[in-house]
C-alpha atoms as a PDB file:
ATOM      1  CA  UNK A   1       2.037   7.768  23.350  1.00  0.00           C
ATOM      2  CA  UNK A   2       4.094   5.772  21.463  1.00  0.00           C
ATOM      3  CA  UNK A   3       3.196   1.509  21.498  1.00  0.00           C
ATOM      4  CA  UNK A   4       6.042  -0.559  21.537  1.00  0.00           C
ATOM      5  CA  UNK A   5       4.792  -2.462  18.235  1.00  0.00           C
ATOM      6  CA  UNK A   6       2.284  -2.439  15.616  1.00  0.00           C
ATOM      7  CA  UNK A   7       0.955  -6.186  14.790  1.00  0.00           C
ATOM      8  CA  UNK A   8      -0.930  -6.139  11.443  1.00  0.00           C
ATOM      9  CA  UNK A   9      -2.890  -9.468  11.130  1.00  0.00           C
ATOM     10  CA  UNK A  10      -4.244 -10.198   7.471  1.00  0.00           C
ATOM     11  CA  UNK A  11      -7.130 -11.737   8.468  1.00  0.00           C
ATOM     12  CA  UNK A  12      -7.992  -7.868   9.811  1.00  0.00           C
ATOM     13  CA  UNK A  13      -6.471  -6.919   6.344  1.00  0.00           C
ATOM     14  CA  UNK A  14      -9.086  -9.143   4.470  1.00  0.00           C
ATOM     15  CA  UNK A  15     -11.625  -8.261   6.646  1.00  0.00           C
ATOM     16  CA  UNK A  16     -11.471  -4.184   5.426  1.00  0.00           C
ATOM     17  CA  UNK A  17     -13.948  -2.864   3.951  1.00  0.00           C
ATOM     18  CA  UNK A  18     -11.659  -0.367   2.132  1.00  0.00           C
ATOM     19  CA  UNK A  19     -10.926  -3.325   0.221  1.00  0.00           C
ATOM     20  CA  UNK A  20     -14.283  -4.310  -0.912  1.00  0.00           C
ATOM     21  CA  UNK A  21     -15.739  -4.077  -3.919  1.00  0.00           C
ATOM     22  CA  UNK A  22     -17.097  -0.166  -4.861  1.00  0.00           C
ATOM     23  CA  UNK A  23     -15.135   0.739  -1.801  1.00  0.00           C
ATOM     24  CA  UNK A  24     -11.807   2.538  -2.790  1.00  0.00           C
ATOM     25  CA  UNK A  25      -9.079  -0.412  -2.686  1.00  0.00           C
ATOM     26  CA  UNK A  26      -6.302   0.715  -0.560  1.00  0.00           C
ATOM     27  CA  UNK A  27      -5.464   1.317   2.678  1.00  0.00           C
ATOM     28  CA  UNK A  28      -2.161   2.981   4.203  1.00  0.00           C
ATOM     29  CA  UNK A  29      -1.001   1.362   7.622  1.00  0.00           C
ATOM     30  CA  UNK A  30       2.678   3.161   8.016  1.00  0.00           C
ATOM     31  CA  UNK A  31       2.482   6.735   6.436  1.00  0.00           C
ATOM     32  CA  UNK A  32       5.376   9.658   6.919  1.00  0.00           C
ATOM     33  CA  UNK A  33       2.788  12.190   7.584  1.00  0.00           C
ATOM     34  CA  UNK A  34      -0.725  11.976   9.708  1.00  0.00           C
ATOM     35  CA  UNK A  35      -3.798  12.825   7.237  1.00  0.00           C
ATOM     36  CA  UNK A  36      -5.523  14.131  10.507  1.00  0.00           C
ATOM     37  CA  UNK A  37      -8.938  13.957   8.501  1.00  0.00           C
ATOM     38  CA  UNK A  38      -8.978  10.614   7.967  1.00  0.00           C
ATOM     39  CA  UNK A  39      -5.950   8.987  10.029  1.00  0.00           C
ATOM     40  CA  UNK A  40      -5.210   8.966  13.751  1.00  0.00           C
ATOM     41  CA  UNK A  41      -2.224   7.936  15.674  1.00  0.00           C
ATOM     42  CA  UNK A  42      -2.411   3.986  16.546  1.00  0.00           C
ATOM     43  CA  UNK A  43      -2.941   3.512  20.505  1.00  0.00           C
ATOM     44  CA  UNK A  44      -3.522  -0.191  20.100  1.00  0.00           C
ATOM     45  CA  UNK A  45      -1.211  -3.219  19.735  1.00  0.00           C
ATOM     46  CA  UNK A  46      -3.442  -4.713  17.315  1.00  0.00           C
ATOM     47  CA  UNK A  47      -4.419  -3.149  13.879  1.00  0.00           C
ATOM     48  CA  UNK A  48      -7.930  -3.793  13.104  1.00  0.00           C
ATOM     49  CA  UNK A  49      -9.965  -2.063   9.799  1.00  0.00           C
ATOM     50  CA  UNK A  50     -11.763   1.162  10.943  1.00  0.00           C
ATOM     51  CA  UNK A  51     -15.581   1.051  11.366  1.00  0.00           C
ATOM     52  CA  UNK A  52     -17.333   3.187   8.825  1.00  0.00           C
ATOM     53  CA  UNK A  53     -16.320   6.763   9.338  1.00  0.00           C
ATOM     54  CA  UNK A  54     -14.089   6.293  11.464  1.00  0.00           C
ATOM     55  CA  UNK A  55     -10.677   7.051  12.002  1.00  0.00           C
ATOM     56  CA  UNK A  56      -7.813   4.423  10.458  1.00  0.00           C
ATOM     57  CA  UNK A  57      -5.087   3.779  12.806  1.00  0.00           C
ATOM     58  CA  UNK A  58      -1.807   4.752  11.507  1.00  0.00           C
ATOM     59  CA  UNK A  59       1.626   4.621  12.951  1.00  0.00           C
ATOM     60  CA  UNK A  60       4.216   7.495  12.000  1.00  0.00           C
ATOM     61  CA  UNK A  61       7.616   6.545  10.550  1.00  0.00           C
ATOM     62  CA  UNK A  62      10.200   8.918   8.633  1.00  0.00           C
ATOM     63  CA  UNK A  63      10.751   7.976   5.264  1.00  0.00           C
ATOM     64  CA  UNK A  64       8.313   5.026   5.509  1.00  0.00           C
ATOM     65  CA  UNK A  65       4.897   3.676   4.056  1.00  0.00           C
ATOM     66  CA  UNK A  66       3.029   1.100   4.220  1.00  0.00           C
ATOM     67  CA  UNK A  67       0.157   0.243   2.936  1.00  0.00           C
ATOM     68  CA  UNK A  68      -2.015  -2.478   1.474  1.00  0.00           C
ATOM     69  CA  UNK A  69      -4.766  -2.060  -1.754  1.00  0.00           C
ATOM     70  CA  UNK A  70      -6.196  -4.729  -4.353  1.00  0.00           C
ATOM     71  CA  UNK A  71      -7.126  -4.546  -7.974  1.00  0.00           C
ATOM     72  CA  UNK A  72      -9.885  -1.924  -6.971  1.00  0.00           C
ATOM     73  CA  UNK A  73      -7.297   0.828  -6.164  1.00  0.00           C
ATOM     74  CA  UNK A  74      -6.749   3.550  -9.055  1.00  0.00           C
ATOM     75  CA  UNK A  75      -3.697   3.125 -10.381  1.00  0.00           C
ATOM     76  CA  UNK A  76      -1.696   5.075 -12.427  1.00  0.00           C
ATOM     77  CA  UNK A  77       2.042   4.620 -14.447  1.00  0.00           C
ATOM     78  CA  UNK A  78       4.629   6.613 -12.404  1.00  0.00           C
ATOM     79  CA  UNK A  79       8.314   6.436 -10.635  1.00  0.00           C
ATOM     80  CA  UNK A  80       9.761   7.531  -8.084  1.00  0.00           C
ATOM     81  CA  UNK A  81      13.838   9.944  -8.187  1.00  0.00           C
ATOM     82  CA  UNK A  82      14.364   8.767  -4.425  1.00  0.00           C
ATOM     83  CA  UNK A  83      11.902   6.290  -2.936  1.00  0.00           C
ATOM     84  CA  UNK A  84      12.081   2.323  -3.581  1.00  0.00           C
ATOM     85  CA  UNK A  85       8.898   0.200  -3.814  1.00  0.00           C
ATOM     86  CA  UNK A  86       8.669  -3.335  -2.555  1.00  0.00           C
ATOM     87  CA  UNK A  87       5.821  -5.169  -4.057  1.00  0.00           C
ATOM     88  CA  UNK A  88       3.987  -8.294  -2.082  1.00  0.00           C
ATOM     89  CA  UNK A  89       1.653 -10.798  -3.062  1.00  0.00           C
ATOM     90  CA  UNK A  90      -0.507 -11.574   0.233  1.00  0.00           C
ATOM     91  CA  UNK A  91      -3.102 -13.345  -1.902  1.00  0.00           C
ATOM     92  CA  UNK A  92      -3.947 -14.405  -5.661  1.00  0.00           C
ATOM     93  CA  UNK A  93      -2.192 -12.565  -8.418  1.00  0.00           C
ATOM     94  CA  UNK A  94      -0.655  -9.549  -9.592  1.00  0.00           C
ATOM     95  CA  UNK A  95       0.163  -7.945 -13.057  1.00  0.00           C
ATOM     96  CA  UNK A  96       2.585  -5.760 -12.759  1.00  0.00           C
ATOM     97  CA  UNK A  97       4.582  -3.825 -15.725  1.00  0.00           C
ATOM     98  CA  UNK A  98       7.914  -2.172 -14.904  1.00  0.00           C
ATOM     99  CA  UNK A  99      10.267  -0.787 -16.911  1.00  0.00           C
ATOM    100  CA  UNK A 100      10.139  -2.618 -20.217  1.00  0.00           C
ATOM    101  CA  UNK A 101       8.794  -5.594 -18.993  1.00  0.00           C
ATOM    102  CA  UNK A 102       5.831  -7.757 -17.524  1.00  0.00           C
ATOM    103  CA  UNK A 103       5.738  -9.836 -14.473  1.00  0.00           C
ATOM    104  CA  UNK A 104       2.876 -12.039 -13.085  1.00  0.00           C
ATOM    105  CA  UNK A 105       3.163 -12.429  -9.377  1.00  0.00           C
ATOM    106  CA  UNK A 106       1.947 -14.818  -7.060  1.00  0.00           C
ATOM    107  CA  UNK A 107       1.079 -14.918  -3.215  1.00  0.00           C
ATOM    108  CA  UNK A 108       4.339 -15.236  -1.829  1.00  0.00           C
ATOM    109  CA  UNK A 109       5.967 -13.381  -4.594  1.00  0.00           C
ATOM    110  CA  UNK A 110       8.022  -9.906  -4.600  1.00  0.00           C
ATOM    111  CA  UNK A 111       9.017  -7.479  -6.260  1.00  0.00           C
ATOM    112  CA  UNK A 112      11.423  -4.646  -5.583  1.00  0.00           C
ATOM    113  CA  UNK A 113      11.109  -1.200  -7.559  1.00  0.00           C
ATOM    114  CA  UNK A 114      14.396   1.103  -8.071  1.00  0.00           C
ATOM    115  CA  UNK A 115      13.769   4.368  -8.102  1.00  0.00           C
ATOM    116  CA  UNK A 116      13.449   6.199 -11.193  1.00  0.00           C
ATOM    117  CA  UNK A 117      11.308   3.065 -12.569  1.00  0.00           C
ATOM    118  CA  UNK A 118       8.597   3.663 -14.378  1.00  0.00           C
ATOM    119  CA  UNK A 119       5.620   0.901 -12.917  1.00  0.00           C
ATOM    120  CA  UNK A 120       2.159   0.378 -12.820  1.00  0.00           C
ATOM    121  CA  UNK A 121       0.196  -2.353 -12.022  1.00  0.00           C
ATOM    122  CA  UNK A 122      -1.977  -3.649 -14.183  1.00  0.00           C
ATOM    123  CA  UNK A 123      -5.692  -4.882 -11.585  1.00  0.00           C
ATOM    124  CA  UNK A 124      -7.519  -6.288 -15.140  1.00  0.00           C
ATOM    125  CA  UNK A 125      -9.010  -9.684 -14.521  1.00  0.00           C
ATOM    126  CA  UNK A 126      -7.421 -10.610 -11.351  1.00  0.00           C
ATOM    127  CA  UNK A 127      -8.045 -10.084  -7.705  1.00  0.00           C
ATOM    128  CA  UNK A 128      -5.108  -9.720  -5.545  1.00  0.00           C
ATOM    129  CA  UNK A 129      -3.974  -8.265  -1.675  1.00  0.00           C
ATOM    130  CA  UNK A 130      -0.972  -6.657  -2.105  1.00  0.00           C
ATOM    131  CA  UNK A 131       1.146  -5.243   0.341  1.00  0.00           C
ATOM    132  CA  UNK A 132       3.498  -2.517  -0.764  1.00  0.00           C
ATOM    133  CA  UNK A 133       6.313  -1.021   1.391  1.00  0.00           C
ATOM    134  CA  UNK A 134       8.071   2.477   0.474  1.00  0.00           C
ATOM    135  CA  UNK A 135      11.536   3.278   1.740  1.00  0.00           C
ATOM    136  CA  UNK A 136      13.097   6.313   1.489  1.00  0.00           C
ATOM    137  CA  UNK A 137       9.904   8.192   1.348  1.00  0.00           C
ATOM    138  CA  UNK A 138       8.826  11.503   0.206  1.00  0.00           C
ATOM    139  CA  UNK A 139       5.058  10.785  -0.029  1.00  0.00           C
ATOM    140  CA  UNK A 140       3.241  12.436  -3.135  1.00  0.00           C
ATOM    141  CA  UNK A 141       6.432  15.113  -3.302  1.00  0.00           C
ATOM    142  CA  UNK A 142       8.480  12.035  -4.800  1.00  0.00           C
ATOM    143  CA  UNK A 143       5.711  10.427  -7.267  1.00  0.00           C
ATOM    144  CA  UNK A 144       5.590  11.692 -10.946  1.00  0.00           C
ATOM    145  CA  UNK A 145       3.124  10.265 -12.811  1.00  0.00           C
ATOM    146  CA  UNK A 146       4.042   9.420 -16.785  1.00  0.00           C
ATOM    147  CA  UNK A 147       1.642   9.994 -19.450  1.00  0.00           C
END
């Protein structure tokens, strides 16, 4: 079954307890390919933050991803040869360092990363939501991390 839309609210977004403290930071909402052990097609309208072990609704898209994480998620220095990043502030602020430089970002603020860009954000000493939107996907086939 296929819904004709997929409303995210961030109040539901706040509310996950993926995004908690000790909990692992990040959550994917738009993916290119179903993790079937921990993902399930999206029958509702309305996203709203899986109970504990359950199932997070997902909605396929080719080439896609969406997903949201805060400065709990692991994070690592990488790039991408085909996919572009779009970085959003939903709330507080972000450290992020790409390509030679720096950039502090607000709620409200984006940023868009070109592929073959080395990034990473940097989580230390501030708490942020940020939503991050992948176009031209590959999933992990197209990240390369940088040591």
């Amino acid at each position: 079954m296929t819904i004709p839309s997929f409303f995210i609210p961030i109040q539901s977004i706040k509310s996950d307890a993926a995004l908690r403290p000790g909990n692992r930071g990040e959550r994917k909402l738009l993916v290119t390919e179903l993790y079937e052990t921990t993902e399930k097609i999206a029958e509702d309208l309305v996203w709203q933050p899986p109970a504990v072990q359950e199932k997070c609704s997902v909605q396929i898209m080719d080439k896609t991803e969406v997903a949201v994480f805060n400065q709990h998620a692991s994070q690592d220095r990488h790039y991408h040869k085909i996919g572009t990043e779009m970085y959003e502030i939903l709330e507080g602020t972000m450290t992020i360092h790409v390509g030679e430089h720096d950039y502090s970002l607000q709620a409200g603020d984006m940023i868009v990363v070109n592929p073959g860009t080395v990034h990473e954000v940097k989580p230390e000493g501030t708490q942020f939501i940020c939503r991050v939107v992948t176009v031209n996907c590959q999933g992990t086939r197209d990240k390369y991390i940088v040591t």
